[in-house]
PDB file of N, CA and C in Angstrom:
ATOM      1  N   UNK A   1       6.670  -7.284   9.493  1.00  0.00           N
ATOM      2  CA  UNK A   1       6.978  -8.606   9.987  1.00  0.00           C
ATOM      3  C   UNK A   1       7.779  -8.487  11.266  1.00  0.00           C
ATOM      4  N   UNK A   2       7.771  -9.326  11.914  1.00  0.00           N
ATOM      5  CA  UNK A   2       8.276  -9.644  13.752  1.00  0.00           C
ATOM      6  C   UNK A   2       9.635  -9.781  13.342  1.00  0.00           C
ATOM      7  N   UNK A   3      10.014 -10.751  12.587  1.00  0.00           N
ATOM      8  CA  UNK A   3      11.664 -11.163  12.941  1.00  0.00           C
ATOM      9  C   UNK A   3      11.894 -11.387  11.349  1.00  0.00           C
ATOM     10  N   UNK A   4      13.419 -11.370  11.315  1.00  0.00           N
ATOM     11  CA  UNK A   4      13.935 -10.959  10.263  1.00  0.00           C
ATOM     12  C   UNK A   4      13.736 -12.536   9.537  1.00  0.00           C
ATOM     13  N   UNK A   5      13.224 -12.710   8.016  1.00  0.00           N
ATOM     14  CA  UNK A   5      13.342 -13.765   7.315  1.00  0.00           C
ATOM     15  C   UNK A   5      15.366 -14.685   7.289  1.00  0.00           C
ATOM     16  N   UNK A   6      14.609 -16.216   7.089  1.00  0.00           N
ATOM     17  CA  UNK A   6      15.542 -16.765   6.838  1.00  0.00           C
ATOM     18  C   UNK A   6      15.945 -17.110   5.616  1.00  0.00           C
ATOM     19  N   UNK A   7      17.292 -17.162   4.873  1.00  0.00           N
ATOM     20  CA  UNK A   7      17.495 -17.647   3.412  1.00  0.00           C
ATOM     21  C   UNK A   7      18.071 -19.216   4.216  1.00  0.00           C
ATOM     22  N   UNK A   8      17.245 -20.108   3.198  1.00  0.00           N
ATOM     23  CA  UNK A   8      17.457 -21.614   3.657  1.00  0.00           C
ATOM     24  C   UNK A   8      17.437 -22.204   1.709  1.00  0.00           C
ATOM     25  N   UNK A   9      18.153 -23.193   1.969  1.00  0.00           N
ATOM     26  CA  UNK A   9      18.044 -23.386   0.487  1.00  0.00           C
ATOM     27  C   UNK A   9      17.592 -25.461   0.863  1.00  0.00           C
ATOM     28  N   UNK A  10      16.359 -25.562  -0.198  1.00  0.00           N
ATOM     29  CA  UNK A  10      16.390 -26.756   0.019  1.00  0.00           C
ATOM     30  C   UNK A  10      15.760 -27.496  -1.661  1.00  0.00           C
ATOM     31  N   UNK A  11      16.438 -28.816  -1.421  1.00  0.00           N
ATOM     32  CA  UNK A  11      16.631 -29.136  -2.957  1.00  0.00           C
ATOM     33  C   UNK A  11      17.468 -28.354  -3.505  1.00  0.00           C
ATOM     34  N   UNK A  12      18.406 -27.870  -3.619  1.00  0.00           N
ATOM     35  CA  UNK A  12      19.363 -27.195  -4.191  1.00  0.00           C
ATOM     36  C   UNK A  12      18.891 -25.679  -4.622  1.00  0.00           C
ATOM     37  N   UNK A  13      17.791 -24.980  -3.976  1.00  0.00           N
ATOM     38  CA  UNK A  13      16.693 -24.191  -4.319  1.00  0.00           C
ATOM     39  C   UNK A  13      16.691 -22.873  -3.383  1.00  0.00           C
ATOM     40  N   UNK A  14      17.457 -21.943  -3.526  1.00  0.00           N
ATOM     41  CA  UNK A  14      17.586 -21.080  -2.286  1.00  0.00           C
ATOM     42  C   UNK A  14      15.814 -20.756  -2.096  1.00  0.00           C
ATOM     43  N   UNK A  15      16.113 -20.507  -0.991  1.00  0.00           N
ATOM     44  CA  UNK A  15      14.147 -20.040  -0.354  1.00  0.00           C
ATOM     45  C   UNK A  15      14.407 -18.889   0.542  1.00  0.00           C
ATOM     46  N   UNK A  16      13.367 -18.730   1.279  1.00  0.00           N
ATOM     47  CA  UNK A  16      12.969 -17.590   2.304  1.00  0.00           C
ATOM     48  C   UNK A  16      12.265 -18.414   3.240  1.00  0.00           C
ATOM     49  N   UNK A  17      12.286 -18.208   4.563  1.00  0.00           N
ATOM     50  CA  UNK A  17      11.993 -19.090   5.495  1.00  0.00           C
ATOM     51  C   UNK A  17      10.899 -17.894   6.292  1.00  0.00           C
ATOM     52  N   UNK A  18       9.939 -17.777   6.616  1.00  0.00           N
ATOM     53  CA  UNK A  18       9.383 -16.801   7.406  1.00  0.00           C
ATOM     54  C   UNK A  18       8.515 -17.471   8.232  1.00  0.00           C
ATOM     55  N   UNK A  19       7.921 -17.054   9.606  1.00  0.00           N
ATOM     56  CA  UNK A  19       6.983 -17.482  10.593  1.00  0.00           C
ATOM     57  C   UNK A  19       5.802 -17.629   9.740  1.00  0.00           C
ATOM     58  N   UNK A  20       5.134 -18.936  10.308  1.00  0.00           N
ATOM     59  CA  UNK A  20       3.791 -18.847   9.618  1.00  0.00           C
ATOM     60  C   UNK A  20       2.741 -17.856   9.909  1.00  0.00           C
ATOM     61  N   UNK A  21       2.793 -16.788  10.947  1.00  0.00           N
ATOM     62  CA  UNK A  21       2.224 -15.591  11.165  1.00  0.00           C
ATOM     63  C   UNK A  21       2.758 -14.652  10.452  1.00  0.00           C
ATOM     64  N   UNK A  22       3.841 -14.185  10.329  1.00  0.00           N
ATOM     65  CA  UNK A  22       4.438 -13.310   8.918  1.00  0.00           C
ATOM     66  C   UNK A  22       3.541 -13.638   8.041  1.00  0.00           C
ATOM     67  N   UNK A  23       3.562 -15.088   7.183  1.00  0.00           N
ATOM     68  CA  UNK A  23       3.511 -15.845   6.129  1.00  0.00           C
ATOM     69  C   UNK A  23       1.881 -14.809   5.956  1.00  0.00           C
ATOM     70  N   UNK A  24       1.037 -15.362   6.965  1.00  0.00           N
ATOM     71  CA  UNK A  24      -0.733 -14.995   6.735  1.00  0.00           C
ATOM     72  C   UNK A  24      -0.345 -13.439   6.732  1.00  0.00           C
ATOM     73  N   UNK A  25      -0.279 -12.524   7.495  1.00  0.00           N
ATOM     74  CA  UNK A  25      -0.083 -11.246   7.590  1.00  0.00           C
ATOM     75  C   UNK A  25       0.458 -10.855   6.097  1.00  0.00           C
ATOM     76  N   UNK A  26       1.535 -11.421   5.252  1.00  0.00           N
ATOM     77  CA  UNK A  26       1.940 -11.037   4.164  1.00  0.00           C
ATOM     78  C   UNK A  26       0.409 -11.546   3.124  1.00  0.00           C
ATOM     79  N   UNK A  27      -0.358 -12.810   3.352  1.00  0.00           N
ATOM     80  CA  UNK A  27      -1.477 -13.157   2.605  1.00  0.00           C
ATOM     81  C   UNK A  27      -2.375 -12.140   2.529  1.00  0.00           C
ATOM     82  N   UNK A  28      -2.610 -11.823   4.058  1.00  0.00           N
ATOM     83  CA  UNK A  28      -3.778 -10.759   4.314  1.00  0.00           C
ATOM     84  C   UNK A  28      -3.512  -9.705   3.483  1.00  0.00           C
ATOM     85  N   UNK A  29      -2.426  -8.845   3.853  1.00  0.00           N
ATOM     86  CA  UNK A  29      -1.730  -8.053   2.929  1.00  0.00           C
ATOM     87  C   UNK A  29      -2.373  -7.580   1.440  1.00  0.00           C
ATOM     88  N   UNK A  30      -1.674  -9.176   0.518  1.00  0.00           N
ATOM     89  CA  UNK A  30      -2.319  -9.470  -0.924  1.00  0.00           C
ATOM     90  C   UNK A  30      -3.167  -9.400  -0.830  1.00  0.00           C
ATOM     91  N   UNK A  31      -4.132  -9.833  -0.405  1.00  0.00           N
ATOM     92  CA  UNK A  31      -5.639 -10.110  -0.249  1.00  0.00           C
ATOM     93  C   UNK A  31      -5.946  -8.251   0.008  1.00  0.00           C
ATOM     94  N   UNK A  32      -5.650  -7.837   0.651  1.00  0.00           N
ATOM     95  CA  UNK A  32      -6.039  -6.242   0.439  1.00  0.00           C
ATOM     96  C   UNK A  32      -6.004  -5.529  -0.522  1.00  0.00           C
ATOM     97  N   UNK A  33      -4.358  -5.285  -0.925  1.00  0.00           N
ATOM     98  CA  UNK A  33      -3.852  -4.734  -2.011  1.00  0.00           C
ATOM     99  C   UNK A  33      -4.568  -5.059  -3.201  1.00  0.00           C
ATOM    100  N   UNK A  34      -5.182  -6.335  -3.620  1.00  0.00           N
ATOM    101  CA  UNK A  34      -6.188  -6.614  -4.550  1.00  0.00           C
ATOM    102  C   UNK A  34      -7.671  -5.854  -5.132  1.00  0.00           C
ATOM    103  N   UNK A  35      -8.287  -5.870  -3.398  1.00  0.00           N
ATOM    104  CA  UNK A  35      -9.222  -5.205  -3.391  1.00  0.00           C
ATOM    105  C   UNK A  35      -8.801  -3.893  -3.750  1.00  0.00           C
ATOM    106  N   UNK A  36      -7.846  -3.067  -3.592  1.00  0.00           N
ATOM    107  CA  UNK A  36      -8.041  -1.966  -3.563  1.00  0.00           C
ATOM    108  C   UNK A  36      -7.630  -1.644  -4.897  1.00  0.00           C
ATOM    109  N   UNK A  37      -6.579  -2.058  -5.298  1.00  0.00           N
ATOM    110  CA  UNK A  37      -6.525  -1.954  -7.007  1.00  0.00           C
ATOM    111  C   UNK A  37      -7.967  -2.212  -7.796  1.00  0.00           C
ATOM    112  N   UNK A  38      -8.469  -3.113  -7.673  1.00  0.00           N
ATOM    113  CA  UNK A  38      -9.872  -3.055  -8.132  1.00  0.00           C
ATOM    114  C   UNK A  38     -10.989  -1.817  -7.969  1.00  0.00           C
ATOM    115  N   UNK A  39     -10.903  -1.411  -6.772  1.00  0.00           N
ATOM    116  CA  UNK A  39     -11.479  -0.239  -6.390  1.00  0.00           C
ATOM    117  C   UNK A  39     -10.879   0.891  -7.086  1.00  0.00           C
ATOM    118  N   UNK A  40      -9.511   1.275  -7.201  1.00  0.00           N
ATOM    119  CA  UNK A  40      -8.997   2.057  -7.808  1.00  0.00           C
ATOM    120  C   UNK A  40      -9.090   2.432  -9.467  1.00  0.00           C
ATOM    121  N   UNK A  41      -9.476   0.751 -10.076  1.00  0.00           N
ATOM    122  CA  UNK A  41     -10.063   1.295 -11.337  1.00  0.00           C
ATOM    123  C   UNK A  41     -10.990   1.424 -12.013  1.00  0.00           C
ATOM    124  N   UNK A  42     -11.932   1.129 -11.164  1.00  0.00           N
ATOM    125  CA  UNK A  42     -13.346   1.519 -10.988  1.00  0.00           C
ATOM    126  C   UNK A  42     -13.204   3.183 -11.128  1.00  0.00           C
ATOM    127  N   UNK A  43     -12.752   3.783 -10.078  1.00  0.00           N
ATOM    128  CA  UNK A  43     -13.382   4.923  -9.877  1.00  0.00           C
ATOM    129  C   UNK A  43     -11.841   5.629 -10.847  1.00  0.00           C
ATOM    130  N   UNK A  44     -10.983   4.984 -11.438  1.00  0.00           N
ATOM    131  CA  UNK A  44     -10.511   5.874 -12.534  1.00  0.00           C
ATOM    132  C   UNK A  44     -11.233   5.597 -13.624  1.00  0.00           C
ATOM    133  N   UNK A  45     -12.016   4.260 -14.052  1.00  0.00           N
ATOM    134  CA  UNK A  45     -12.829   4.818 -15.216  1.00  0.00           C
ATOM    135  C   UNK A  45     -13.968   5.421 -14.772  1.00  0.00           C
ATOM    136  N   UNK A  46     -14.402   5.483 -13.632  1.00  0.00           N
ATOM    137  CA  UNK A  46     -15.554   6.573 -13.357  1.00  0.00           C
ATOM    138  C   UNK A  46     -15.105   8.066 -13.265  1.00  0.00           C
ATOM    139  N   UNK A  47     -14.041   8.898 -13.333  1.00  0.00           N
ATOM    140  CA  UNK A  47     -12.986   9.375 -12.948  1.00  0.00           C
ATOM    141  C   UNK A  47     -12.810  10.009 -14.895  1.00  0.00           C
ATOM    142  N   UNK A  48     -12.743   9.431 -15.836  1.00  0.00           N
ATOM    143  CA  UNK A  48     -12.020   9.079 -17.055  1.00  0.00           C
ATOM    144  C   UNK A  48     -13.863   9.823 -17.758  1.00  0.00           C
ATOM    145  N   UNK A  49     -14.770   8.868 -17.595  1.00  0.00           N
ATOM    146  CA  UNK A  49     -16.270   8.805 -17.939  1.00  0.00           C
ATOM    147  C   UNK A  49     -17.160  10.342 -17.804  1.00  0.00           C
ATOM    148  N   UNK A  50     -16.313  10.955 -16.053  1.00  0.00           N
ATOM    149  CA  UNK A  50     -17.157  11.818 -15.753  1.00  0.00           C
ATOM    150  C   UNK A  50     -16.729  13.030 -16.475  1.00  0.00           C
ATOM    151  N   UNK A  51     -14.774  12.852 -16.662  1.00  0.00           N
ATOM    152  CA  UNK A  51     -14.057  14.168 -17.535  1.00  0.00           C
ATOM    153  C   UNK A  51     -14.749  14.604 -18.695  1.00  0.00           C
ATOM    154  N   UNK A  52     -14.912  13.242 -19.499  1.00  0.00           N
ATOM    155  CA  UNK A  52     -15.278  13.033 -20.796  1.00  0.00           C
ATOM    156  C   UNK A  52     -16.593  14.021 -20.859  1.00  0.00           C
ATOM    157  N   UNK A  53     -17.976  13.843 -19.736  1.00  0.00           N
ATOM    158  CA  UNK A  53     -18.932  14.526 -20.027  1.00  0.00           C
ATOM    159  C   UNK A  53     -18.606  15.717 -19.477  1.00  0.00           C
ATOM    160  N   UNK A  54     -17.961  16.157 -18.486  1.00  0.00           N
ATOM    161  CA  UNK A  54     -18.103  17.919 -18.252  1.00  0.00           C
ATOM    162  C   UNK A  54     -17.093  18.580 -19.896  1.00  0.00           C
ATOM    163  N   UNK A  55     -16.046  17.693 -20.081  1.00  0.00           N
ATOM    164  CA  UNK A  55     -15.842  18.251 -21.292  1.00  0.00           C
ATOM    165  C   UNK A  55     -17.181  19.034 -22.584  1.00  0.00           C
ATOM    166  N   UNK A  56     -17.962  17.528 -22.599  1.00  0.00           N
ATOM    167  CA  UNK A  56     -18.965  17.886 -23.512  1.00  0.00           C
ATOM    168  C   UNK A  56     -20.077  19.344 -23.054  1.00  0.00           C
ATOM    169  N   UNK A  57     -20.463  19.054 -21.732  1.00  0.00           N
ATOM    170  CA  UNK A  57     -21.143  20.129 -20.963  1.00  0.00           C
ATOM    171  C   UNK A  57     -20.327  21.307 -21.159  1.00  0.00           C
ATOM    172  N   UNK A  58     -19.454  22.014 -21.037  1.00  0.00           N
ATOM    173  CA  UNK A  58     -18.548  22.928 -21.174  1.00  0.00           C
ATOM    174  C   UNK A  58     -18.275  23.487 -22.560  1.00  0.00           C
ATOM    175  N   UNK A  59     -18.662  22.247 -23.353  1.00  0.00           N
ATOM    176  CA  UNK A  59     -18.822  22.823 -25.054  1.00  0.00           C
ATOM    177  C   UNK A  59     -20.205  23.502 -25.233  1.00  0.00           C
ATOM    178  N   UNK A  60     -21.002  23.102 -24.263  1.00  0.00           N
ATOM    179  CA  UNK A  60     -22.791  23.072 -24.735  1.00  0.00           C
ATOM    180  C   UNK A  60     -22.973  24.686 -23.757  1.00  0.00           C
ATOM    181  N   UNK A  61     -22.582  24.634 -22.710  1.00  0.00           N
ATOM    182  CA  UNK A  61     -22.675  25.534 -21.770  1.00  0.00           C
ATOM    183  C   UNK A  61     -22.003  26.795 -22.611  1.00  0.00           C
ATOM    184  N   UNK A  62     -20.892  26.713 -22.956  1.00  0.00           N
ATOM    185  CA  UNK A  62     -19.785  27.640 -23.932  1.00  0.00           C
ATOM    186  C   UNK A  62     -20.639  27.960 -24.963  1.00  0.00           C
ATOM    187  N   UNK A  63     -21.927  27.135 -25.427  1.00  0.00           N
ATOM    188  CA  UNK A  63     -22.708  27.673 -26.673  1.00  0.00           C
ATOM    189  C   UNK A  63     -21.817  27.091 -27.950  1.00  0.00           C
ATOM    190  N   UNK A  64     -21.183  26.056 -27.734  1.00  0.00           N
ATOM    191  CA  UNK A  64     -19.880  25.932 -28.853  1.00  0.00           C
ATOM    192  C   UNK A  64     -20.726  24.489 -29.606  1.00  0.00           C
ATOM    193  N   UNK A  65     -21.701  24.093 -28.877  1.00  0.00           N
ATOM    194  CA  UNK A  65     -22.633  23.094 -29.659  1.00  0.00           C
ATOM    195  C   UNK A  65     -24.026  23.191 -28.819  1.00  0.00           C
ATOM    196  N   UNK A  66     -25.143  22.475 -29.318  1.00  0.00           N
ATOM    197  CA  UNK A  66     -26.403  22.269 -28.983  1.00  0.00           C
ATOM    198  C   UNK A  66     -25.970  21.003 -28.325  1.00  0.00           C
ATOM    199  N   UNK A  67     -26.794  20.846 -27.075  1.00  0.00           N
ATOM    200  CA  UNK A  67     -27.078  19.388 -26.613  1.00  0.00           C
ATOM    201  C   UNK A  67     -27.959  18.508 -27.511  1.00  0.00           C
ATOM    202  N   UNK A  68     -27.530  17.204 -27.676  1.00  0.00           N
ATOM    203  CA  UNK A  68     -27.731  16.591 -28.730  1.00  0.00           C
ATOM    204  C   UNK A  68     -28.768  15.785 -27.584  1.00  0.00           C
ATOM    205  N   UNK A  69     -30.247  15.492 -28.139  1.00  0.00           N
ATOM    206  CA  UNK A  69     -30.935  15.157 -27.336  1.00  0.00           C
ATOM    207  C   UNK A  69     -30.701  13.224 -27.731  1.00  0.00           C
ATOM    208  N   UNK A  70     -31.315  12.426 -26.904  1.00  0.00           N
ATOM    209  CA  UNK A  70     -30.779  10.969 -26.670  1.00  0.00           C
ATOM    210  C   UNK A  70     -32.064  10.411 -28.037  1.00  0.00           C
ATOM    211  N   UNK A  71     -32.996  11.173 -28.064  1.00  0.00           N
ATOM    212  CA  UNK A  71     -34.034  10.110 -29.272  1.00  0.00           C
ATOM    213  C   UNK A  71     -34.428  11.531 -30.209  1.00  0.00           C
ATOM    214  N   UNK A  72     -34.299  10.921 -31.463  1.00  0.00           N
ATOM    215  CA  UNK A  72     -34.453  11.827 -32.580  1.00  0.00           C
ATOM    216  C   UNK A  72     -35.536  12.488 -32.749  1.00  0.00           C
ATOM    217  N   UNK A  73     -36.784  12.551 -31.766  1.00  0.00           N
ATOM    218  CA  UNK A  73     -38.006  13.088 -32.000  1.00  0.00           C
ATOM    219  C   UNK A  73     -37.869  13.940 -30.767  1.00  0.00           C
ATOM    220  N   UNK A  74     -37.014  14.403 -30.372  1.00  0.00           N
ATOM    221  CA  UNK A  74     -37.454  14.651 -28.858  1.00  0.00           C
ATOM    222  C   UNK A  74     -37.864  16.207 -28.925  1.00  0.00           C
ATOM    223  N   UNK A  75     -38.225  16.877 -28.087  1.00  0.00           N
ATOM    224  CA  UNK A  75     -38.556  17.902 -28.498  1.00  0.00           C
ATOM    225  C   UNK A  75     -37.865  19.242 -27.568  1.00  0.00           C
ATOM    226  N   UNK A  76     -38.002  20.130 -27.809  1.00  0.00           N
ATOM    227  CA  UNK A  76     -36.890  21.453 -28.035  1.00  0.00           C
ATOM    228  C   UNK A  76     -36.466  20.836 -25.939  1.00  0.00           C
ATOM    229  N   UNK A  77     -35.680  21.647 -26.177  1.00  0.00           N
ATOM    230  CA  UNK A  77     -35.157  21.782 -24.529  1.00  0.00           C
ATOM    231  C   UNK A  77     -34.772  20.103 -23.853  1.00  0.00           C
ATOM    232  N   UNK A  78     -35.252  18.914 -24.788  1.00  0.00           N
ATOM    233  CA  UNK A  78     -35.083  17.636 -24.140  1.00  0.00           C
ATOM    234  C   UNK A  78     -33.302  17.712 -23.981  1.00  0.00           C
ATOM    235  N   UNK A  79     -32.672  18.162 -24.433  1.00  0.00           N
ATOM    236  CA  UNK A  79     -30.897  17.835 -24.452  1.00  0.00           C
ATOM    237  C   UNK A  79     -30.812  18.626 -23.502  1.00  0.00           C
ATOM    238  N   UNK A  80     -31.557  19.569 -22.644  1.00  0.00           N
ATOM    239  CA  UNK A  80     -30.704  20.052 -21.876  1.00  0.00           C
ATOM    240  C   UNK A  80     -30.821  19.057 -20.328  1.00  0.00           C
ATOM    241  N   UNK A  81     -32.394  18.469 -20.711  1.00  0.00           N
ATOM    242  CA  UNK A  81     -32.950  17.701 -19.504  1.00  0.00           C
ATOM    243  C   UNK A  81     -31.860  16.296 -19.280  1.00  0.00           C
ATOM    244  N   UNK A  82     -31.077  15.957 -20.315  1.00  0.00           N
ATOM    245  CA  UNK A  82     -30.412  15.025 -20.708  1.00  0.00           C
ATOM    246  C   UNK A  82     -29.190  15.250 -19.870  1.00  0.00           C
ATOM    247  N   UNK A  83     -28.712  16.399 -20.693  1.00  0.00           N
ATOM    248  CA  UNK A  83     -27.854  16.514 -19.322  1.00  0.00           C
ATOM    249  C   UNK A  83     -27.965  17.014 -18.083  1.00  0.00           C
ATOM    250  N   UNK A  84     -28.506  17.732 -17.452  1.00  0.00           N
ATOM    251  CA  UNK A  84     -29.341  17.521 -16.087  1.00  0.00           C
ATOM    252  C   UNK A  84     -29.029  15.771 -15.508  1.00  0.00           C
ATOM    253  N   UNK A  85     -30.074  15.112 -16.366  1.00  0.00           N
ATOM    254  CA  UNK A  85     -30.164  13.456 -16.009  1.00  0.00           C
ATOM    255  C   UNK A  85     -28.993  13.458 -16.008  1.00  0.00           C
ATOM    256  N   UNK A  86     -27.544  13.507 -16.784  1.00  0.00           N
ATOM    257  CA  UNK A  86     -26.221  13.254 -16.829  1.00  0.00           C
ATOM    258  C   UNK A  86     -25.429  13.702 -15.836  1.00  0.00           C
ATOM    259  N   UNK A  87     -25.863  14.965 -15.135  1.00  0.00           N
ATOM    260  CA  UNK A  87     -24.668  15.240 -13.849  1.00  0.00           C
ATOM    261  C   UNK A  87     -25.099  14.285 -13.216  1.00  0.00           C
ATOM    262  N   UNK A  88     -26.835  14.260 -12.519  1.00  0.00           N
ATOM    263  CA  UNK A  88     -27.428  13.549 -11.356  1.00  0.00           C
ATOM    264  C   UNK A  88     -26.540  12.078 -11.455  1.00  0.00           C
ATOM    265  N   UNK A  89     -26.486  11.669 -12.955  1.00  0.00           N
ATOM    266  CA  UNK A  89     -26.377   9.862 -13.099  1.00  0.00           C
ATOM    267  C   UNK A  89     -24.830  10.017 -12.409  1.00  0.00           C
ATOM    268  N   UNK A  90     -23.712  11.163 -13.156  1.00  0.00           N
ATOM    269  CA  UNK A  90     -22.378  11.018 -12.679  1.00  0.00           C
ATOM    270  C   UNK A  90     -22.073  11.303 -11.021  1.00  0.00           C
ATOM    271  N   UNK A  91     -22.738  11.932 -10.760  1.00  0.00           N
ATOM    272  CA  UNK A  91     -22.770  12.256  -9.389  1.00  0.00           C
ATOM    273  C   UNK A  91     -22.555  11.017  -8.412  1.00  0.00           C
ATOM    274  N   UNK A  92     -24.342  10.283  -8.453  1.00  0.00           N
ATOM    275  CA  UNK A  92     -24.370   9.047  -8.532  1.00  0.00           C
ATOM    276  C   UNK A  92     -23.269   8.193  -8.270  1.00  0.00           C
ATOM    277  N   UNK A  93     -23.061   7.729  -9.836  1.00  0.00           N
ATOM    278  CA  UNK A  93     -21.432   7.049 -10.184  1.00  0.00           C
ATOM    279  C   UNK A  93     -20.842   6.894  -8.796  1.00  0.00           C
ATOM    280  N   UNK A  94     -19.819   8.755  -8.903  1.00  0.00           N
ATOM    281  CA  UNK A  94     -18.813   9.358  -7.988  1.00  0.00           C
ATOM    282  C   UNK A  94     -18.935   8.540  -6.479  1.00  0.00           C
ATOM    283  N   UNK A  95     -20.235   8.906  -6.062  1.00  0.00           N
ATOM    284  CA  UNK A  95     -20.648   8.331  -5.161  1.00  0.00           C
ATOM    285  C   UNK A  95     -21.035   6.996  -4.435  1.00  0.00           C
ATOM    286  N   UNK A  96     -20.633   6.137  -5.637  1.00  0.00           N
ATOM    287  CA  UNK A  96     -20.754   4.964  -5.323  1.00  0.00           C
ATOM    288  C   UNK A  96     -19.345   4.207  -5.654  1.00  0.00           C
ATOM    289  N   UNK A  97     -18.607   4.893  -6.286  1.00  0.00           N
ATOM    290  CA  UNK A  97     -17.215   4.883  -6.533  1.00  0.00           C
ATOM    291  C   UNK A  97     -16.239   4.863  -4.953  1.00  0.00           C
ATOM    292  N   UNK A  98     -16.509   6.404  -5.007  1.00  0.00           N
ATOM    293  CA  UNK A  98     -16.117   7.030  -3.360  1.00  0.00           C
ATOM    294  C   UNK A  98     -16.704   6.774  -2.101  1.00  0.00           C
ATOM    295  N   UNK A  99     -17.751   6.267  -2.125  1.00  0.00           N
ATOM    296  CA  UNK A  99     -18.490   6.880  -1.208  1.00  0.00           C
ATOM    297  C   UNK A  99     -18.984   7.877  -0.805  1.00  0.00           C
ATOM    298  N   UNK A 100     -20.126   7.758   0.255  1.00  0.00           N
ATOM    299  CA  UNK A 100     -20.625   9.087   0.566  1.00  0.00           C
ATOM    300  C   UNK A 100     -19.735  10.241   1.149  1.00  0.00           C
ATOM    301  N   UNK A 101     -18.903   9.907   1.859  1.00  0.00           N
ATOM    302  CA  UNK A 101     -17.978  10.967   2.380  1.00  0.00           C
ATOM    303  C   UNK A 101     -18.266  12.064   2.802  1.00  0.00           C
ATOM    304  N   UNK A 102     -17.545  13.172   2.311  1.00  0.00           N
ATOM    305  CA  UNK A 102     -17.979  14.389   2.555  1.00  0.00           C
ATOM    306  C   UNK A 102     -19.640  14.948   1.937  1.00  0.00           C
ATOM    307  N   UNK A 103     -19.774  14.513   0.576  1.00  0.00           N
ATOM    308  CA  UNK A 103     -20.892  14.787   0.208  1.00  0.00           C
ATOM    309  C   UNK A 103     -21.920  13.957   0.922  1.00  0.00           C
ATOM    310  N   UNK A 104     -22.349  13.634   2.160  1.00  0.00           N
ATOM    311  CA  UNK A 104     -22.761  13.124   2.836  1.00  0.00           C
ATOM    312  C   UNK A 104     -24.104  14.440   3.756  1.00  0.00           C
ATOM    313  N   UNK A 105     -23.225  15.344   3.849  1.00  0.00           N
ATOM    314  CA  UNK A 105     -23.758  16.537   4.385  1.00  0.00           C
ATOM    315  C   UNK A 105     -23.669  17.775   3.415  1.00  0.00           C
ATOM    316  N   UNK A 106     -24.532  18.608   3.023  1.00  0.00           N
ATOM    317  CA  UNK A 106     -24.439  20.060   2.208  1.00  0.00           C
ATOM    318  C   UNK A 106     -23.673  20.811   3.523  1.00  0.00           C
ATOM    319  N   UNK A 107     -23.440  22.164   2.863  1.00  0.00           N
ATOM    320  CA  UNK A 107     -22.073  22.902   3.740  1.00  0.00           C
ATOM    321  C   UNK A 107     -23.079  23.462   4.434  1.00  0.00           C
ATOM    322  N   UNK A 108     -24.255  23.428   5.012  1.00  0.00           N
ATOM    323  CA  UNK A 108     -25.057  24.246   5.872  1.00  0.00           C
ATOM    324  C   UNK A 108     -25.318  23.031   6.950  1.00  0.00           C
ATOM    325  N   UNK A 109     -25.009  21.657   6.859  1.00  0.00           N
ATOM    326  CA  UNK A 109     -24.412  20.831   7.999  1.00  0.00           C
ATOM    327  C   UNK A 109     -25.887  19.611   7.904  1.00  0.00           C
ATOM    328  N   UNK A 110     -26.890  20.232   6.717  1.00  0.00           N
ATOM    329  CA  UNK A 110     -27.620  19.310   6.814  1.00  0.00           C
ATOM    330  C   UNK A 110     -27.557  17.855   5.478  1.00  0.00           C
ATOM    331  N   UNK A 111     -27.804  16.867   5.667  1.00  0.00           N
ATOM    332  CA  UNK A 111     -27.728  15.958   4.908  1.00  0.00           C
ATOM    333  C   UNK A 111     -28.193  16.471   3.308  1.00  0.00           C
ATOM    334  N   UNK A 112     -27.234  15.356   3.035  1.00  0.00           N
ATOM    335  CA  UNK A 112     -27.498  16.134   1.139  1.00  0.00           C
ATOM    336  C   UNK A 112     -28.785  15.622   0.496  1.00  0.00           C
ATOM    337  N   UNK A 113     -29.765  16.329  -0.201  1.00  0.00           N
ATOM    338  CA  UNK A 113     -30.170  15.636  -1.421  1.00  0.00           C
ATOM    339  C   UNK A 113     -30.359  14.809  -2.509  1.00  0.00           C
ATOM    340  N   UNK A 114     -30.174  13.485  -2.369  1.00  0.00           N
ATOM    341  CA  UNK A 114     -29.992  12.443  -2.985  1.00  0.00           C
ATOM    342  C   UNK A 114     -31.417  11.920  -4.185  1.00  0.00           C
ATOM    343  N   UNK A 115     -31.059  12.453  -5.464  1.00  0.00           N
ATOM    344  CA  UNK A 115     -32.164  12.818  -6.084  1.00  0.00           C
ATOM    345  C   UNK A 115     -31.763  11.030  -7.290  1.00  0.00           C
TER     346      UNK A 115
END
């Protein structure tokens, strides 16, 4: 803010007196801080979602369980395709969470694979 707030009391009501340009600049402000908390818990439950499955992957990978395939008929090797589908989907997620960002380009400088 430009200049220092005023304490004014009216109706017997102490207040804060500020420029009506402060005033919007402090609105704009809120109006940000909103968005971004929203954004922020988005991508902590995307964040929360993605732990949860490398946990499970890390049990399956470890050999410490079978991938449990998604439909009861499925046939041999479908749980692993499952999770396959499961990084691509979290990836995804991440990426629409974050944005493209860095994963924007693979480290050999050419654009990534977006499967």
């Amino acid at each position: 803010m430009r200049h220092e707030p005023q304490d004014v009391v009216v109706d017997g009501r102490p207040l804060v007196a500020v420029p009506a340009k402060d005033l919007e600049s402090l609105l704009v402000m809120r109006r940000q801080l909103g968005s971004q908390t929203a954004r922020m818990r988005a991508l902590r439950d995307t964040l929360f979602d993605t732990v949860e499955f490398l946990e499970q992957l890390a049990e399956v990978l470890a050999g410490e369980r079978e991938p449990a395939p998604h439909e009861p008929h499925a046939e041999p090797g479908a749980g692993h395709a499952e999770l396959v589908a499961g990084i691509r989907q979290r990836a995804r997620d991440l990426r629409a969470v974050t944005g493209a960002g860095r994963a924007a380009k693979d480290r050999r400088g050419r654009p990534a694979r977006h499967t």
